[in-house]
N, C-alpha and C. Protein backbone atom coordinates (compact mmCIF):
# COMPACT_ATOMS: atom_id res chain seq x y z
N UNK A 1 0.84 -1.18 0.00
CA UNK A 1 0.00 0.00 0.00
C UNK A 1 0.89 1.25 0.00
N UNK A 2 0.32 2.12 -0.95
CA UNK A 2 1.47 3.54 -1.11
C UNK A 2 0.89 4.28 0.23
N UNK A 3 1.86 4.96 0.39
CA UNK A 3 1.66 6.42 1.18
C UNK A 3 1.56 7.73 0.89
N UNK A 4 0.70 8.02 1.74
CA UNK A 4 0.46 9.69 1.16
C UNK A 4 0.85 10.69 2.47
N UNK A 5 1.41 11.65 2.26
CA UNK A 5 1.30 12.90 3.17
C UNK A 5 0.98 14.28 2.51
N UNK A 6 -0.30 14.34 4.03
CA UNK A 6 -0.67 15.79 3.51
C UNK A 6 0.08 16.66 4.39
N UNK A 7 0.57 17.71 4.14
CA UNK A 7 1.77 18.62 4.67
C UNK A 7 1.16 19.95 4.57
N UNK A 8 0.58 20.31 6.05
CA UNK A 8 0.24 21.85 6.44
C UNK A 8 1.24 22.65 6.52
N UNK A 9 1.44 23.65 5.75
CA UNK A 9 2.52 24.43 6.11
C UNK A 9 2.21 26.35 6.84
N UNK A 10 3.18 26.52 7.74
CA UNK A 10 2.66 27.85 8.62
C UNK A 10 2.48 27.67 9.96
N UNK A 11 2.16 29.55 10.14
CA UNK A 11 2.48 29.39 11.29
C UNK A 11 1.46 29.73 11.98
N UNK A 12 0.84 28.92 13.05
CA UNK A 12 -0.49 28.87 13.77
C UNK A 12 -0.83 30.36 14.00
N UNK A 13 0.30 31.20 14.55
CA UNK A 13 0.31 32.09 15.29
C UNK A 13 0.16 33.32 14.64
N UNK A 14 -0.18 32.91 13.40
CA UNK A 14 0.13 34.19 12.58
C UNK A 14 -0.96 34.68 11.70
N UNK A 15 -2.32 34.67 12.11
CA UNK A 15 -3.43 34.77 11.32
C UNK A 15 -3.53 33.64 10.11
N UNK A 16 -3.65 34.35 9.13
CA UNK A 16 -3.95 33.80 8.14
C UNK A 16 -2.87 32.72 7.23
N UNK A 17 -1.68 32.81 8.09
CA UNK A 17 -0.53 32.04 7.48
C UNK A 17 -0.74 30.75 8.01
N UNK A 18 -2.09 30.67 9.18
CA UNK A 18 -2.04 29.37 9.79
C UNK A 18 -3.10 28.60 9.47
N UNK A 19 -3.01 28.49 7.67
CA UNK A 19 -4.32 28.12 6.85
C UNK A 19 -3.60 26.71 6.86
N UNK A 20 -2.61 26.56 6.21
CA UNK A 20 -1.95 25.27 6.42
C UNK A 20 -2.23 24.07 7.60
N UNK A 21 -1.84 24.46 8.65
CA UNK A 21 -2.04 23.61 9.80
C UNK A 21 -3.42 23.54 10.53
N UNK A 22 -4.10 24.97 9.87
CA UNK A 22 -6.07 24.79 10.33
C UNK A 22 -6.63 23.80 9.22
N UNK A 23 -5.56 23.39 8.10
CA UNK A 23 -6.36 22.50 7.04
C UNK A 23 -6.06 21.00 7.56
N UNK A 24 -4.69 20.64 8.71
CA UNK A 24 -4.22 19.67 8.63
C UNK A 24 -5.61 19.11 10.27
N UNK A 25 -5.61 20.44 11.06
CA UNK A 25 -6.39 19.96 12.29
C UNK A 25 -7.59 19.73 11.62
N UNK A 26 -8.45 20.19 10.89
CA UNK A 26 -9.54 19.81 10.40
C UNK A 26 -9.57 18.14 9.43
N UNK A 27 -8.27 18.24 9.01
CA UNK A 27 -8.37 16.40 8.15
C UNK A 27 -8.24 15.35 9.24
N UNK A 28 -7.75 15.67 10.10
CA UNK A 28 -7.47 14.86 11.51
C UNK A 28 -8.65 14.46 12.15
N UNK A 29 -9.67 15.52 12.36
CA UNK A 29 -10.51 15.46 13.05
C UNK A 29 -11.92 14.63 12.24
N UNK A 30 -11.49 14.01 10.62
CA UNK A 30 -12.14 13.34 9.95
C UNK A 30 -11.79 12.20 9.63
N UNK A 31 -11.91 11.10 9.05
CA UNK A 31 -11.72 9.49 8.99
C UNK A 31 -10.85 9.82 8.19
N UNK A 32 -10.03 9.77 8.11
CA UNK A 32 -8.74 9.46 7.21
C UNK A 32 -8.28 7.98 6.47
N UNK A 33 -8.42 7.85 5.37
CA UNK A 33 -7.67 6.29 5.12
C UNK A 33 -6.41 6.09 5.98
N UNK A 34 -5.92 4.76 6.11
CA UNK A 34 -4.66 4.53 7.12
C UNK A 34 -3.69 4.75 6.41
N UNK A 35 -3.82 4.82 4.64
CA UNK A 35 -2.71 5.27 4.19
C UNK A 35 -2.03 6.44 4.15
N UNK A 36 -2.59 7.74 4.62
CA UNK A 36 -2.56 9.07 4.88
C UNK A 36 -2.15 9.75 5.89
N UNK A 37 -1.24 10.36 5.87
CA UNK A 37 -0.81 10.86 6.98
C UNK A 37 -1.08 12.68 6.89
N UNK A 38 -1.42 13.15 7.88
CA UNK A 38 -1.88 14.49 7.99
C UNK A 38 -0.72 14.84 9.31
N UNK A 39 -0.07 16.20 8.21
CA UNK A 39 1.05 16.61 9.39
C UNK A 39 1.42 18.00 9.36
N UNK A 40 1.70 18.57 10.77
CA UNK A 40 1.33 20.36 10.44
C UNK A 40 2.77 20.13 10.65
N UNK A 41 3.30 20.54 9.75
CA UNK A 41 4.83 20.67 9.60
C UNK A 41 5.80 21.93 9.55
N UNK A 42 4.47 22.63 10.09
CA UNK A 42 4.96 24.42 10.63
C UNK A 42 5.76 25.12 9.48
N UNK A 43 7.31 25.59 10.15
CA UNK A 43 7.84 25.90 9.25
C UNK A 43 8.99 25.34 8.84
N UNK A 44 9.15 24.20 8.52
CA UNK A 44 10.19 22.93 8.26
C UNK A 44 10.72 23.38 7.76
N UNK A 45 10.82 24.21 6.25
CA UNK A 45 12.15 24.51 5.44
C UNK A 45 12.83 22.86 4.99
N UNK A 46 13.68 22.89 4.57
CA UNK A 46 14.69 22.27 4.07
C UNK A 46 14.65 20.63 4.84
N UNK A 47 14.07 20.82 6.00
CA UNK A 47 14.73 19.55 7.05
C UNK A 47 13.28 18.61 6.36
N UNK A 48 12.58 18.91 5.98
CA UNK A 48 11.45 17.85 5.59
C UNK A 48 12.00 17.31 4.31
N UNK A 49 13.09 17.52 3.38
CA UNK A 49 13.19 16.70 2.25
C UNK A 49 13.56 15.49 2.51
N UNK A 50 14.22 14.39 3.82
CA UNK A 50 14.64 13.54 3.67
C UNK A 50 13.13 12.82 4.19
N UNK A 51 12.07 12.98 5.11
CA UNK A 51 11.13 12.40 4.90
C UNK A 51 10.17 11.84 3.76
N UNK A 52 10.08 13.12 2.71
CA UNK A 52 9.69 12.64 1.12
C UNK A 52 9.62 11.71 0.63
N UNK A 53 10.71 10.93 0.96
CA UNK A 53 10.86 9.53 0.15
C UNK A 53 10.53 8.65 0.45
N UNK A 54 9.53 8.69 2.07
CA UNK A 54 8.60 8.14 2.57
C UNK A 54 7.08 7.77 1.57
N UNK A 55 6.62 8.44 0.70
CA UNK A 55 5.41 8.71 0.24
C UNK A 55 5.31 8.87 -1.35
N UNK A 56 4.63 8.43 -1.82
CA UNK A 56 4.33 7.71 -2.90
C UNK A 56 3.87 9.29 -3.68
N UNK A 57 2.59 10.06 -2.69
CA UNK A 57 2.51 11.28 -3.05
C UNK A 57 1.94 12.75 -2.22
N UNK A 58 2.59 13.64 -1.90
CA UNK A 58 2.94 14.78 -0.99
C UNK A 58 1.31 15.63 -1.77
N UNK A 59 0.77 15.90 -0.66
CA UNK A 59 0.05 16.86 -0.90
C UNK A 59 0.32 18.17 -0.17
N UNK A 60 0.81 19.30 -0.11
CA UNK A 60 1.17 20.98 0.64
C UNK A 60 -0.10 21.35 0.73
N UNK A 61 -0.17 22.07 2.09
CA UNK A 61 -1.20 23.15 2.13
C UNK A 61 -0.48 24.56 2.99
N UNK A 62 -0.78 25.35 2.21
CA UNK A 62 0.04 27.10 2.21
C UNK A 62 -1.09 27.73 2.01
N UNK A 63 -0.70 29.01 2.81
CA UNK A 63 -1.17 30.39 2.71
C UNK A 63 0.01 30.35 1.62
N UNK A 64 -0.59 31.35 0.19
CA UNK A 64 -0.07 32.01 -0.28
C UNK A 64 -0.49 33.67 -0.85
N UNK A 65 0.31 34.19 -1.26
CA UNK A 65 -0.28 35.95 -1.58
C UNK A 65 -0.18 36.01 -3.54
N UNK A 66 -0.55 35.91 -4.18
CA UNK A 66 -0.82 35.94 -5.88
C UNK A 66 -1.21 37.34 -5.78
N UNK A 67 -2.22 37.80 -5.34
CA UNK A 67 -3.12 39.23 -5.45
C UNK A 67 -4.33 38.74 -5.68
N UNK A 68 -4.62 37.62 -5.58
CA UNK A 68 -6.19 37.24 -6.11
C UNK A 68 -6.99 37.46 -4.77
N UNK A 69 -8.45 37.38 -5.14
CA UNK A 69 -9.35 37.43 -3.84
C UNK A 69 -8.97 36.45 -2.84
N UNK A 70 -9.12 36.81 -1.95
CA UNK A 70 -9.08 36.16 -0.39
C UNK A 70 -9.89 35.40 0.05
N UNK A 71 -9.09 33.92 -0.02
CA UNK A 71 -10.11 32.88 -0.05
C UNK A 71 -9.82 31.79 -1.20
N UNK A 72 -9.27 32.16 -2.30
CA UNK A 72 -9.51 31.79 -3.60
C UNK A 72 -8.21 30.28 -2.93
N UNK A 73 -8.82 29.33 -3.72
CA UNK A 73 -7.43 27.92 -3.67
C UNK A 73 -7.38 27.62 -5.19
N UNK A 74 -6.02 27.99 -5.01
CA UNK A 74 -5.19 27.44 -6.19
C UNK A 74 -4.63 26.02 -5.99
N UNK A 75 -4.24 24.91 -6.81
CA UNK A 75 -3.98 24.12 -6.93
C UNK A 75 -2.87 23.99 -8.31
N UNK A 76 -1.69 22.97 -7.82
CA UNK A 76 -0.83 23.05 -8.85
C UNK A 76 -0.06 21.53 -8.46
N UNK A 77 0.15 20.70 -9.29
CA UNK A 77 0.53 19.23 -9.77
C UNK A 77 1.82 19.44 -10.40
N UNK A 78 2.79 18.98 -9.27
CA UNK A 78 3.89 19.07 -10.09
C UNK A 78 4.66 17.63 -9.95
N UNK A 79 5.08 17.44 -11.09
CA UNK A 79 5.57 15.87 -11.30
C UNK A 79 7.13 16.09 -11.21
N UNK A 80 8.10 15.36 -10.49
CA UNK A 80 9.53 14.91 -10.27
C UNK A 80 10.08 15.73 -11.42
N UNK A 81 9.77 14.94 -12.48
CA UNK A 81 10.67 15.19 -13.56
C UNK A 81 10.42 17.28 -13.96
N UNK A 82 9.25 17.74 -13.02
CA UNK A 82 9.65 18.82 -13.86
C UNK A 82 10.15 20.05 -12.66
N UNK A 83 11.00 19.26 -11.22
CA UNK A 83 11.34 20.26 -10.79
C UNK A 83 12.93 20.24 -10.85
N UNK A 84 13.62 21.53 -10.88
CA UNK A 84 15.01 21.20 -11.66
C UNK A 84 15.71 21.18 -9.90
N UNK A 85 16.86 20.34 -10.50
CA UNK A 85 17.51 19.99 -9.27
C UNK A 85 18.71 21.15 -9.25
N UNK A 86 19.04 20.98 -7.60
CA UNK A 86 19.82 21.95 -7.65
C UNK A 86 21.46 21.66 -7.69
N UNK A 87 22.16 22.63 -8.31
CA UNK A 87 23.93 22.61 -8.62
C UNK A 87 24.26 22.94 -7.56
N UNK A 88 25.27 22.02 -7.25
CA UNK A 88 26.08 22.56 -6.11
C UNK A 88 26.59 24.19 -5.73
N UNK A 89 26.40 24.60 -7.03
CA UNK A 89 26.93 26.15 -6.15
C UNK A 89 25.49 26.93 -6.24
N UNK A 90 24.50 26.02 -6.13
CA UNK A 90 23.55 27.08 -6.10
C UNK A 90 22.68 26.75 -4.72
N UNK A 91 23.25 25.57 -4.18
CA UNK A 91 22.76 24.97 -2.81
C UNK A 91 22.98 26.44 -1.45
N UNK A 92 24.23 27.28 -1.62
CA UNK A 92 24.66 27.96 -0.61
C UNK A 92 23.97 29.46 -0.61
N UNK A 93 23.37 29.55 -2.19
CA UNK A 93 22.62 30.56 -2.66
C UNK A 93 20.91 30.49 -2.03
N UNK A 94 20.53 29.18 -2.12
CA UNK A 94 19.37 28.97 -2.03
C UNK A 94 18.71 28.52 -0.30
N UNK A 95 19.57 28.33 0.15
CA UNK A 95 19.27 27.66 1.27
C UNK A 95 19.68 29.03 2.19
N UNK A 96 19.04 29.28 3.60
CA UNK A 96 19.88 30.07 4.65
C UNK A 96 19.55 29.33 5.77
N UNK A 97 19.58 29.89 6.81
CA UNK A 97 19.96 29.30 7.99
C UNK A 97 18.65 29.34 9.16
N UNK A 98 17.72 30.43 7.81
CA UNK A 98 16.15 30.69 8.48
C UNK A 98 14.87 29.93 7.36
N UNK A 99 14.56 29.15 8.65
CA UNK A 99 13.56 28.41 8.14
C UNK A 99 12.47 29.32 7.61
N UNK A 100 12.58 30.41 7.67
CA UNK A 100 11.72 31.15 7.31
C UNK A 100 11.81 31.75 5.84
N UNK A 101 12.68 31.32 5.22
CA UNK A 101 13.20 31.82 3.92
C UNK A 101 13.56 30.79 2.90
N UNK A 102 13.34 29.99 3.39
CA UNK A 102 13.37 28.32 2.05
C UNK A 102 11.63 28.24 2.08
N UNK A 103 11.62 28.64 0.68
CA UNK A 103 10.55 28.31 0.03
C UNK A 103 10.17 26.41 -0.34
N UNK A 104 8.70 26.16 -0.70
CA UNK A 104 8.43 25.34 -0.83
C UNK A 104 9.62 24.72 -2.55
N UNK A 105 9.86 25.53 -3.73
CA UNK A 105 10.66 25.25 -4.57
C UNK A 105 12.00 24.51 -3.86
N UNK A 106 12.22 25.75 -3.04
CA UNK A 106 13.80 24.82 -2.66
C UNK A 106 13.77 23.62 -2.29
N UNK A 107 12.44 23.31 -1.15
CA UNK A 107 12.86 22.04 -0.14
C UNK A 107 12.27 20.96 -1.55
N UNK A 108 11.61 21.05 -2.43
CA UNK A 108 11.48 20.56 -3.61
C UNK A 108 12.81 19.98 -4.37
N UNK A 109 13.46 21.18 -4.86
CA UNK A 109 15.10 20.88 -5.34
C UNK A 109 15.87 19.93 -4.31
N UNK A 110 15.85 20.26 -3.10
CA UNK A 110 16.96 19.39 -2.29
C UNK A 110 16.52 18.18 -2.22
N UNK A 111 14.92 18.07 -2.30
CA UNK A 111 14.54 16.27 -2.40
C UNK A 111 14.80 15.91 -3.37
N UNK A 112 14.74 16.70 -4.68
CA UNK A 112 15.29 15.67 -5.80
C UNK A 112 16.84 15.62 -5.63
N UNK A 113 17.55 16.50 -5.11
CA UNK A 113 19.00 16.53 -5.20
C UNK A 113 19.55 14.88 -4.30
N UNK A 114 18.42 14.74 -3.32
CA UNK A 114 19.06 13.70 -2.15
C UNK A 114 17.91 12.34 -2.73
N UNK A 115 17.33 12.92 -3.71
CA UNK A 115 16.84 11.49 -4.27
C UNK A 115 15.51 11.01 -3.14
N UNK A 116 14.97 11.89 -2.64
CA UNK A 116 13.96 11.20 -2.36
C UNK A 116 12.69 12.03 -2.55
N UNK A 117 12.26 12.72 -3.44
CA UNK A 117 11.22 12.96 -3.74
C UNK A 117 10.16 12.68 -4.70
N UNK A 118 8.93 12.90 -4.40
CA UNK A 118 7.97 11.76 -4.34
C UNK A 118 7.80 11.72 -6.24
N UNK A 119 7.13 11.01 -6.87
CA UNK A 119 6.83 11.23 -8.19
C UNK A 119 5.94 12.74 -8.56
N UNK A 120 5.18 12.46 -7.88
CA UNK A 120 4.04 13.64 -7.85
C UNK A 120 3.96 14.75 -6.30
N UNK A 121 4.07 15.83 -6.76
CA UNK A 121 3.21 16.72 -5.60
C UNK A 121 2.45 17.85 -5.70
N UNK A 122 1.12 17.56 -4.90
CA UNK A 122 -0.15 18.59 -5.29
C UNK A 122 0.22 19.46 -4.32
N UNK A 123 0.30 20.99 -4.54
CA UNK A 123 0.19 22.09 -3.29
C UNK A 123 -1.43 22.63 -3.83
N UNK A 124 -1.62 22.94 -2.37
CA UNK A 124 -3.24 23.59 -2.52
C UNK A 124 -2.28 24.96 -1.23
N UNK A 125 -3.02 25.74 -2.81
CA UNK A 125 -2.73 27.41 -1.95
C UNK A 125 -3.53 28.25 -1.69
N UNK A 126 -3.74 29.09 -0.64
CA UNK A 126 -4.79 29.43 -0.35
C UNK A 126 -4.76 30.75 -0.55
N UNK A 127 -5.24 31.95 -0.92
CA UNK A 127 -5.31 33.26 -1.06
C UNK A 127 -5.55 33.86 0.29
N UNK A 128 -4.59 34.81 0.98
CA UNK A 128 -4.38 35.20 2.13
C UNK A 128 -5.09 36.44 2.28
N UNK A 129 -5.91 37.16 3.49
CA UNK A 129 -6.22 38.21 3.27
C UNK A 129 -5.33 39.39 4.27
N UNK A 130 -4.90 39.11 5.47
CA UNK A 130 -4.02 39.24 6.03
C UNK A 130 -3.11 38.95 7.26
N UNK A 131 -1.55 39.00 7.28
CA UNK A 131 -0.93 38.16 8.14
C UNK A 131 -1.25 38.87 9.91
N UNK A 132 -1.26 38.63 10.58
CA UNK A 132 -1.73 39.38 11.61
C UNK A 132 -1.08 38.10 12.77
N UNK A 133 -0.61 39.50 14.16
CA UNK A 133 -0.48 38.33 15.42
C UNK A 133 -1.49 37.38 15.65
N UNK A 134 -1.83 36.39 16.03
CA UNK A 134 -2.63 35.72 17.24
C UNK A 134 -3.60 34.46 15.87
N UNK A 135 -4.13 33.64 16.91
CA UNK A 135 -4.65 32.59 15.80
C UNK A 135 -5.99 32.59 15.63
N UNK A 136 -6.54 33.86 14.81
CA UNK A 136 -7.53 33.92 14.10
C UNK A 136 -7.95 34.00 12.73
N UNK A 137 -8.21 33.39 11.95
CA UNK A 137 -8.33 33.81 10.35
C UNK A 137 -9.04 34.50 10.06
N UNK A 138 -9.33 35.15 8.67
CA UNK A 138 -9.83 35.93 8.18
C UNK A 138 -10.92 35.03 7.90
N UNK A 139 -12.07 35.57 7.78
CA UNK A 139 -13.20 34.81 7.35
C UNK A 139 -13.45 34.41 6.10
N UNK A 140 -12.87 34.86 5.36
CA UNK A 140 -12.34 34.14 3.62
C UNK A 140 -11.49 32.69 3.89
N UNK A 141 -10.23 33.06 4.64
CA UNK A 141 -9.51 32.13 4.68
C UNK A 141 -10.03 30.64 5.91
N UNK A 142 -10.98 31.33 6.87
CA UNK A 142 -11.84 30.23 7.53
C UNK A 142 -12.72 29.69 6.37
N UNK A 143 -12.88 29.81 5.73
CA UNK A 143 -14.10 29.51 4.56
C UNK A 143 -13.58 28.55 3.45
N UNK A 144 -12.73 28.94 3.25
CA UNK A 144 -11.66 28.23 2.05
C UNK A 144 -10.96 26.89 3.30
N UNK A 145 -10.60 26.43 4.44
CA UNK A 145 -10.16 25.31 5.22
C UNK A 145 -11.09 24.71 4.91
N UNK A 146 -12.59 24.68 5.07
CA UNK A 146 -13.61 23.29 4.77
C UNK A 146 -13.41 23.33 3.56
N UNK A 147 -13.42 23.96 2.35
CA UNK A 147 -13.38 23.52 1.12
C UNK A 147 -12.22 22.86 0.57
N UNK A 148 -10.83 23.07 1.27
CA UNK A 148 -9.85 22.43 1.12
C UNK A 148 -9.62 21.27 1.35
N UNK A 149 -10.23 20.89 2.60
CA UNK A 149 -10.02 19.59 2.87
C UNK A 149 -11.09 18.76 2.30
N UNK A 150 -12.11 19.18 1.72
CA UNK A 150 -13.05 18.51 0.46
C UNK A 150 -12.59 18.60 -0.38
N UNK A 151 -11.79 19.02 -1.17
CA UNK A 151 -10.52 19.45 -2.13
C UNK A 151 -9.79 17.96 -2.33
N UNK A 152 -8.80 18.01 -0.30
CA UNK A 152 -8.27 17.06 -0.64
C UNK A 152 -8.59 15.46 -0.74
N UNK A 153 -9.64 15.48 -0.15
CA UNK A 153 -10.68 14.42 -0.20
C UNK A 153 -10.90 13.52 -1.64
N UNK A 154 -11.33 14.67 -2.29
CA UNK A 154 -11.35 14.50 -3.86
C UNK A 154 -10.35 13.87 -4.51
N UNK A 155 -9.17 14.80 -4.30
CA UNK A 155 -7.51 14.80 -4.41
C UNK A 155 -7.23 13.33 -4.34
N UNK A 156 -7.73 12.62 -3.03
CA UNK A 156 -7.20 11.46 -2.88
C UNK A 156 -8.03 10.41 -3.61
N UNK A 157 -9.08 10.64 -3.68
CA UNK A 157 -10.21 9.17 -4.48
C UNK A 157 -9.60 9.30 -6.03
N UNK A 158 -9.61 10.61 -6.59
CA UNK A 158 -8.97 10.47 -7.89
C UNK A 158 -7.45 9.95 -7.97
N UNK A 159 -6.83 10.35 -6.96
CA UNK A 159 -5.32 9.27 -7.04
C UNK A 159 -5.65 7.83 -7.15
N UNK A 160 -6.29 7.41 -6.11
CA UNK A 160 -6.62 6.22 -5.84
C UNK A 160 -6.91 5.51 -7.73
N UNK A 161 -7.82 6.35 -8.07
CA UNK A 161 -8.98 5.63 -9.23
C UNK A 161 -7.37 5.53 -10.31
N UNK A 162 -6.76 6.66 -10.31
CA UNK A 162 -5.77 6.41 -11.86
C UNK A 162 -4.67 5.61 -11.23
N UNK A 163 -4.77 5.09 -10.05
CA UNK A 163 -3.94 3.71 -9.99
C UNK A 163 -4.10 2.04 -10.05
């Protein structure tokens, strides 16, 4: 049986950046297949690529900022072969020492660089309305967590069916 992880990303504490890990407490709190793992993986950066190679296929959930309405989920499928790996002299460029500054691309590159990333990975992004102290969302971005995790719901029966 393959494995899947869904991967909340953010920070609880931070309004609307804590769409990620309000998507992972809400899949938790529903029947999950046993093949699925639901994990608020805060702000991991870089240190989550050697888990990857755990899972057959990575689903992300992010606050992100595009400029679109608040609320809006984007979705984007990206397959192994089309994320470029990274050159050694571009490892010291790309990486720092704050987890707060390795983007989801990088920790992407370093799993393919260390060979363990997954064939496929879906990020579901969420349109932010704003970052703010303390753990309340915006009511766009509370609105868009139930639809996400019906999202990923979906996400997973259609994996299932094209295997």
């Amino acid at each position: 049986m393959s494995k899947i992880l869904v991967a909340g990303i953010g920070n609880k504490y931070y309004g609307d950046d804590s769409f990620g890990p309000r998507v992972i407490e809400a899949l938790i709190a529903r029947n999950l297949p046993e093949d699925v793992e639901a994990r608020d993986v805060g702000l991991c950066g870089s240190t989550l690529a050697p888990d990857l190679g755990d899972y057959e296929l990575v689903i992300f959930v992010d606050a992100v900022m595009k400029g679109g309405k608040p609320g809006t989920i984007y979705r984007t499928e990206i397959k192994a072969d089309q994320v470029k790996e990274l050159r050694p002299e571009d490892v010291v460029q790309s990486f720092t020492f704050s987890i707060h500054e390795t983007g989801l691309e990088q920790l992407l590159s370093f799993a393919k660089k260390i060979g363990t990333l997954p064939p496929t990975t879906i990020v579901f992004g969420c349109e932010i309305h704003e970052i703010t102290l303390g753990e309340t969302l915006s009511r766009a971005v509370e609105a868009a967590v139930r639809s996400t995790v019906e999202l990923i719901f979906t996400e997973l029966q259609r994996y299932r069916e094209r295997k």
